[in-house]
Protein backbone atom coordinates (compact mmCIF):
# COMPACT_ATOMS: atom_id res chain seq x y z
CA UNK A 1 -2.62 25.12 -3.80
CA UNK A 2 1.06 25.57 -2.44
CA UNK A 3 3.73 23.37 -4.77
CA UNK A 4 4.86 20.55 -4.09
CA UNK A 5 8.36 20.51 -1.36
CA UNK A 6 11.34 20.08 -3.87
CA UNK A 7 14.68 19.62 -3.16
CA UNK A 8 17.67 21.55 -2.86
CA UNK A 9 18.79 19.94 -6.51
CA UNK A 10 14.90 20.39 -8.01
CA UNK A 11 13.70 17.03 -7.27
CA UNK A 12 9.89 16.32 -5.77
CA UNK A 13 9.38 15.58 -2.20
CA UNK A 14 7.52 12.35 -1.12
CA UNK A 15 5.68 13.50 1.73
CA UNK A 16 2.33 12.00 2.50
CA UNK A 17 0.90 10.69 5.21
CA UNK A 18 -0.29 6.64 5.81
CA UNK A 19 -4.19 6.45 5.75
CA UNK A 20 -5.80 6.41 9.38
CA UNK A 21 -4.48 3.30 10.72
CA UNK A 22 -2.10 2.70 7.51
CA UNK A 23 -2.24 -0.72 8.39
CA UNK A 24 -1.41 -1.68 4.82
CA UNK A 25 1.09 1.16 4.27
CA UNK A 26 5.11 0.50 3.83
CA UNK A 27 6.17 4.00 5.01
CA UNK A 28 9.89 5.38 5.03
CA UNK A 29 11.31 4.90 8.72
CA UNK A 30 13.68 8.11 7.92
CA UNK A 31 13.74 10.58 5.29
CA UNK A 32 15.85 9.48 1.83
CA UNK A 33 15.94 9.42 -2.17
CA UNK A 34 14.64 6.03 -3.28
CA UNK A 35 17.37 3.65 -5.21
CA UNK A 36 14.70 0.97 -6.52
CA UNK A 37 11.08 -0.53 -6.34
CA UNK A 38 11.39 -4.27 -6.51
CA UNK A 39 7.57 -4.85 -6.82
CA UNK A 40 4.47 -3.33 -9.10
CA UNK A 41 1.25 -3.28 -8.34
CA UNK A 42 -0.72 -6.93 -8.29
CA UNK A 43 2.47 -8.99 -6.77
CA UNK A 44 2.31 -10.73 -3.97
CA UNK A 45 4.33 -9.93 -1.23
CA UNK A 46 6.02 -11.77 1.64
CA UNK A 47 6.43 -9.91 4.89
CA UNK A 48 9.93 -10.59 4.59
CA UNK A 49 10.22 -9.32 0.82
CA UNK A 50 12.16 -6.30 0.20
CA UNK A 51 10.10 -4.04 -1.82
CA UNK A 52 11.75 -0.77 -1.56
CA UNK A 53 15.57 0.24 -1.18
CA UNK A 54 16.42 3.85 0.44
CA UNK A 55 19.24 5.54 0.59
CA UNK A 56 19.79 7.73 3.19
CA UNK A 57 22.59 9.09 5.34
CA UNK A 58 25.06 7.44 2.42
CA UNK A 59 23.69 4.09 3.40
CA UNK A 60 21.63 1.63 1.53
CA UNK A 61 18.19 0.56 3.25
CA UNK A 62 15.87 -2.61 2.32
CA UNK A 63 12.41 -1.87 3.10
CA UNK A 64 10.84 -4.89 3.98
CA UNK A 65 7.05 -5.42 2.66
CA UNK A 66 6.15 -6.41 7.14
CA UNK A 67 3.02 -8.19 5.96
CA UNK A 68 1.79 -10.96 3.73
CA UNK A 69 -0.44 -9.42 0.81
CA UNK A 70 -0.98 -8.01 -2.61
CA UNK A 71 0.47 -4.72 -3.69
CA UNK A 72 -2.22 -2.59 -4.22
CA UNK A 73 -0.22 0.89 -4.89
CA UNK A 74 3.17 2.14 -5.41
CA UNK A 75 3.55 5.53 -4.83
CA UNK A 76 6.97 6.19 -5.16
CA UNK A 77 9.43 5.88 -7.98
CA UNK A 78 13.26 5.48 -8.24
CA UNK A 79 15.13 9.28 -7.81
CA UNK A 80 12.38 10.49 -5.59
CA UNK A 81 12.89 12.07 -2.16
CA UNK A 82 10.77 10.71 0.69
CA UNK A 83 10.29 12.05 4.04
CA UNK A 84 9.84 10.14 7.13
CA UNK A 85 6.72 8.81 7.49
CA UNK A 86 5.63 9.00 3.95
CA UNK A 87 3.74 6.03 2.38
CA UNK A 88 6.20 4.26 -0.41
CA UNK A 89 3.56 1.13 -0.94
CA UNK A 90 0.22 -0.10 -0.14
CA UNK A 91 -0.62 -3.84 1.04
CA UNK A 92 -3.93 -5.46 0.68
């Protein structure tokens, strides 16, 4: 098995994929190092809720949960690099 992408400063890479459809996936819109996770996994979310923030490109993002539902994974933590596309939460 290859390791796992780091970055330049030694950190792991977020990089995976949604599930086919990832219809209950929060994904990263552009690649960043996540600040905070405001949720764990049994809350209940509001599409509205902000469940991740991202920095990227020097600028704070809120990642917004974008459906009702219960967190059913968290797959990120604060300090980690994501790519774009990768899956930061799942919704059920």
């Amino acid at each position: 098995a290859s390791p796992a992408p780091r970055t330049a400063s030694g950190e792991k890479v977020i990089a995976s994929k949604p599930a086919a459809g990832g219809k209950g996936s929060v994904v990263a819109p552009l690649p960043g190092v996540v600040i905070s996770v405001a949720v764990k996994v049994g809350d209940t979310v509001k599409a509205s809720d902000t469940v991740v923030m991202l920095e990227a490109m020097k600028t704070e993002n809120s990642i917004r949960a974008g459906r009702d539902g219960r967190v059913a994974s968290v797959n990120v933590n604060p300090g980690d690099s994501v790519l774009e596309g990768a899956t930061l939460i799942t919704i059920e």
